[in-house]
N, C-alpha and C. Protein backbone atom coordinates (compact mmCIF):
# COMPACT_ATOMS: atom_id res chain seq x y z
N UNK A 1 0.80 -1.20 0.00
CA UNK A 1 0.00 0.00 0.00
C UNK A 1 0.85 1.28 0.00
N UNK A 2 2.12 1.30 1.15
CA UNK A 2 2.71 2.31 0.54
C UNK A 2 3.29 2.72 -0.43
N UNK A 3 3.71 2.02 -1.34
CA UNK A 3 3.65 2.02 -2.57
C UNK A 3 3.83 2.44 -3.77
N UNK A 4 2.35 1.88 -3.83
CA UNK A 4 1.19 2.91 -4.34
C UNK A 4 1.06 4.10 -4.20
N UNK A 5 0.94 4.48 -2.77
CA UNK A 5 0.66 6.12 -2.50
C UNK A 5 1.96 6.88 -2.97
N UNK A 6 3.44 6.28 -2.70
CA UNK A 6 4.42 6.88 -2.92
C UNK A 6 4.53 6.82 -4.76
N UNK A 7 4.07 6.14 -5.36
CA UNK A 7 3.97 6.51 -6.80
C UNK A 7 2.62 7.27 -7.02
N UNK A 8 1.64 7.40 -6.76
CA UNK A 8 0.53 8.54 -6.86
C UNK A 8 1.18 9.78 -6.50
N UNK A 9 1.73 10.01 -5.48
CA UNK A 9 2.48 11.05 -4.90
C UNK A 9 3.64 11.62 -6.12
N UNK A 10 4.25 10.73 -6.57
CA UNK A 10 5.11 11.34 -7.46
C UNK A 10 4.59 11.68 -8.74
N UNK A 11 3.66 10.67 -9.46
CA UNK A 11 1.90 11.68 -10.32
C UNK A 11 2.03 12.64 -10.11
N UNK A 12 1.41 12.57 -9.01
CA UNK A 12 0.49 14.03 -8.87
C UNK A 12 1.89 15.15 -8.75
N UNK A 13 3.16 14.88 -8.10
CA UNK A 13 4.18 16.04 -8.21
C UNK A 13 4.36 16.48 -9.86
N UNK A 14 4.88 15.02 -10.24
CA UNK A 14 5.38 15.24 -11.75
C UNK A 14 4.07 16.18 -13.04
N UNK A 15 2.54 15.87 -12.40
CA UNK A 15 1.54 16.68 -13.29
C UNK A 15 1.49 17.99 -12.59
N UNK A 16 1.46 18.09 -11.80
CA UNK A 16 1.76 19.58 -11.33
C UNK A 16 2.69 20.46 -11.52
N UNK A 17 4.08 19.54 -11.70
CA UNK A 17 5.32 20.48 -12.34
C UNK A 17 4.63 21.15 -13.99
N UNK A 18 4.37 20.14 -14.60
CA UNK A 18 4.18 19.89 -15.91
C UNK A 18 2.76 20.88 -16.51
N UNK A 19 1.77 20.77 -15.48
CA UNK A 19 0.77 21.66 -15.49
C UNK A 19 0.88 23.46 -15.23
N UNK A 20 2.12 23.46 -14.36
CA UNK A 20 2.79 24.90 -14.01
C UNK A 20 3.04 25.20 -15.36
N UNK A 21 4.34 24.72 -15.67
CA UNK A 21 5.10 24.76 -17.15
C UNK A 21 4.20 25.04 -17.81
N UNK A 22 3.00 24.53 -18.47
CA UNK A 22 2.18 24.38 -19.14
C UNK A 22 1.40 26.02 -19.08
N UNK A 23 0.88 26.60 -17.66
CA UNK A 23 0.40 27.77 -17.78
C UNK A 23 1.51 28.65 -17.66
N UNK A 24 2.53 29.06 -17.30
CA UNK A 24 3.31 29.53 -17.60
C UNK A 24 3.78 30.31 -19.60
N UNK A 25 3.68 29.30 -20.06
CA UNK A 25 3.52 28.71 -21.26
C UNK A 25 2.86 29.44 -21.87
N UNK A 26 1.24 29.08 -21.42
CA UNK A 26 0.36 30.24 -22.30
C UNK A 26 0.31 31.52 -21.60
N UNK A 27 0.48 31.83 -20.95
CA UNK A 27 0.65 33.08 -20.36
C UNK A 27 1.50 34.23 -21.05
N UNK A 28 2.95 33.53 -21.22
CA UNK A 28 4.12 34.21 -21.68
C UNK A 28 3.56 34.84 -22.96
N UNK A 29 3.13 33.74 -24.37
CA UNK A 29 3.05 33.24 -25.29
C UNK A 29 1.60 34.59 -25.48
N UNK A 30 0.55 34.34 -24.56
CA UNK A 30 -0.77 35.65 -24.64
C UNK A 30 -0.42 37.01 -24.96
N UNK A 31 0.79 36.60 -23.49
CA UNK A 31 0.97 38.26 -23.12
C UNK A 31 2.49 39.08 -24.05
N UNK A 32 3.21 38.53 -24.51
CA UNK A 32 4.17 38.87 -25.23
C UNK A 32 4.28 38.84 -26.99
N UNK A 33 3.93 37.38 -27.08
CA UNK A 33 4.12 36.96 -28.23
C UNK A 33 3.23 37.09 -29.36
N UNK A 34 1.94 36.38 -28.80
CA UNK A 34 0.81 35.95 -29.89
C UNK A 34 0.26 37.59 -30.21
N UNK A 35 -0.76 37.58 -31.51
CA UNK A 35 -1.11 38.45 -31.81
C UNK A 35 -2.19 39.33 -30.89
N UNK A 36 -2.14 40.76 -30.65
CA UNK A 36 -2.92 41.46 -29.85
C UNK A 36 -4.56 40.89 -30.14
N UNK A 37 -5.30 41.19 -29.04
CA UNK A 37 -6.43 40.92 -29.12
C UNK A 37 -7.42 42.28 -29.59
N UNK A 38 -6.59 43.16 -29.20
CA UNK A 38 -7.73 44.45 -29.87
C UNK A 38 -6.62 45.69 -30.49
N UNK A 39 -6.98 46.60 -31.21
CA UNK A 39 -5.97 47.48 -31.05
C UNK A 39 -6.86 48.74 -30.99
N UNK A 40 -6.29 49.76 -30.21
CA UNK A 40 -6.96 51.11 -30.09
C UNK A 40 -6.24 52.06 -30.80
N UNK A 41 -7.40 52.68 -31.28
CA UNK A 41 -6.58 53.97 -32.36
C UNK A 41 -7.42 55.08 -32.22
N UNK A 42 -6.77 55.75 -31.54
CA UNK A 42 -6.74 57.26 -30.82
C UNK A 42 -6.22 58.31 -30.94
N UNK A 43 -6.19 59.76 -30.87
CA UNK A 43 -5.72 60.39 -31.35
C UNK A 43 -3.61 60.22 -31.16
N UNK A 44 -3.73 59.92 -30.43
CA UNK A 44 -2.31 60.17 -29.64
C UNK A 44 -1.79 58.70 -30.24
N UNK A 45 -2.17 57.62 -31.31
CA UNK A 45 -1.61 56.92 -31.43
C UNK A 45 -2.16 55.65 -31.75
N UNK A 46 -1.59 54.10 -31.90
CA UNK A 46 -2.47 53.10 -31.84
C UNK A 46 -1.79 51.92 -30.91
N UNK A 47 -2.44 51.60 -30.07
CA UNK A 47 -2.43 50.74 -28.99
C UNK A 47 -2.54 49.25 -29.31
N UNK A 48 -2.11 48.34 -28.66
CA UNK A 48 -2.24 47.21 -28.72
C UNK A 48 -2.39 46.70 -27.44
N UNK A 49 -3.27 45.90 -26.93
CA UNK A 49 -4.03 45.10 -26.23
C UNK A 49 -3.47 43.99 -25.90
N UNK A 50 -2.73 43.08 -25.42
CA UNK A 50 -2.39 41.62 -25.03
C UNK A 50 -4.10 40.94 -24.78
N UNK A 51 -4.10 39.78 -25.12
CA UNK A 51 -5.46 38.82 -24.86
C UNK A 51 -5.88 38.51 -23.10
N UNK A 52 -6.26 39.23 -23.00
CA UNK A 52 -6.26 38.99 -20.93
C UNK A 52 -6.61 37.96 -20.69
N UNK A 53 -7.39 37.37 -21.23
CA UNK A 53 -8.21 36.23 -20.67
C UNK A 53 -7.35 35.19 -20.69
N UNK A 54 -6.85 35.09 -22.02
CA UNK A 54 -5.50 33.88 -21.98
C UNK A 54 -4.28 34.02 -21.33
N UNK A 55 -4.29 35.31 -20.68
CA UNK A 55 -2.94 35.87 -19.83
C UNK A 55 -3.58 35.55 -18.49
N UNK A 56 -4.76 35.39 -18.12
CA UNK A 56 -5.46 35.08 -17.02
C UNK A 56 -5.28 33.83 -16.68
N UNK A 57 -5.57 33.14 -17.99
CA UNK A 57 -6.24 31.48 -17.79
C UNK A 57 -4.29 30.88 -17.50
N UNK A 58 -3.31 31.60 -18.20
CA UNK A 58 -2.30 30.61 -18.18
C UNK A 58 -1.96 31.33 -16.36
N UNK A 59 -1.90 32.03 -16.01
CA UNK A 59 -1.42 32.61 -14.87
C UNK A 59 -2.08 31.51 -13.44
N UNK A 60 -3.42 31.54 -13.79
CA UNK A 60 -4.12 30.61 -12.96
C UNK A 60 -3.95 28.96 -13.18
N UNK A 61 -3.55 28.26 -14.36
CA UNK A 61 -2.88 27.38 -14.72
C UNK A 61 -1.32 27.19 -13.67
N UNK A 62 -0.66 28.12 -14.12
CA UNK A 62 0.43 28.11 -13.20
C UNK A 62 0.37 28.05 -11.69
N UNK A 63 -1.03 28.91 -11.42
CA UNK A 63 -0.82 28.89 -9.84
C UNK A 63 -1.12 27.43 -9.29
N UNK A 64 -2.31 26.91 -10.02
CA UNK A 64 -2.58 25.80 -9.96
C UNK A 64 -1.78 24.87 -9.66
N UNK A 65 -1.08 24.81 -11.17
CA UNK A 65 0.09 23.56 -10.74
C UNK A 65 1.18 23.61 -9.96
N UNK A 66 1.82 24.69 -9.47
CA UNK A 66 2.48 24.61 -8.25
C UNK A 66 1.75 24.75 -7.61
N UNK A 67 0.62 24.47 -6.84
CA UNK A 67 0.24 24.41 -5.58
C UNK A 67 0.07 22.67 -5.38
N UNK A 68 -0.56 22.24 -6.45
CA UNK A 68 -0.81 20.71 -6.48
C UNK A 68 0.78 20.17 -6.60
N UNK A 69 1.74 20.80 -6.97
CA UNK A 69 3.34 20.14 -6.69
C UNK A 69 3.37 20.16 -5.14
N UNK A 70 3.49 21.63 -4.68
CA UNK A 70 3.36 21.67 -3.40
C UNK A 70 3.17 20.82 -2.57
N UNK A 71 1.52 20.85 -2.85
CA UNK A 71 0.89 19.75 -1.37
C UNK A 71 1.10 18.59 -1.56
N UNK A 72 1.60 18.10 -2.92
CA UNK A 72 2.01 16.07 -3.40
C UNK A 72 3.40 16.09 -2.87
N UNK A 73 4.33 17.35 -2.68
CA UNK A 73 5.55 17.03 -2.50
C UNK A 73 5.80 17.67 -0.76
N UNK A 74 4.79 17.63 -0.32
CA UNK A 74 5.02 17.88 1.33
C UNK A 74 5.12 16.45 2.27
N UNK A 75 5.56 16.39 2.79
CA UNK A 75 5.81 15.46 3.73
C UNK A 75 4.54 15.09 4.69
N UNK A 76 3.86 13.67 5.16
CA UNK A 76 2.98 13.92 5.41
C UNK A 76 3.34 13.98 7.22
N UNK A 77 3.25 13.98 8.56
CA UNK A 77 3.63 13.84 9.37
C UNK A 77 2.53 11.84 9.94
N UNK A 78 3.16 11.50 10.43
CA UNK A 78 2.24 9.80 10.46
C UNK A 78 2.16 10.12 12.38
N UNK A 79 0.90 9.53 12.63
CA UNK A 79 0.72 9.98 14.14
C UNK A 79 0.36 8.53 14.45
């Protein structure tokens, strides 16, 4: 049985690293790279917009998966 848990445990670390990476990923990729989502054109100029939502979704992706690394890679205390 322990095992088991000690390979679930390393799962769940190794998808959580991988799931970080992953929002990280689209985040960078929203907010830097990929094409603007709107552009404003104003007197003073024309603006470009980054996609928030996908700068949102990868940011919360990331928080995600390091937290689930986190709590798979904490020690449990046995009483």
């Amino acid at each position: 049985m322990p095992i088991l848990l000690n390979m679930l445990r390393a799962i769940a670390i190794i998808l959580g690293i991988v799931l970080a990476a992953v929002g990280g990923v689209i985040a960078y990729r929203a907010y830097f790279l990929e094409p603007a989502a709107a552009v404003i054109i104003s007197e003073h100029g024309v603006r470009e917009l980054p996609d928030t939502y996908r700068t949102i979704e990868g940011i919360v992706l990331l928080i995600l998966g390091a937290v689930m690394a986190f709590f798979a890679a904490r020690r449990k205390k046995n009483k």
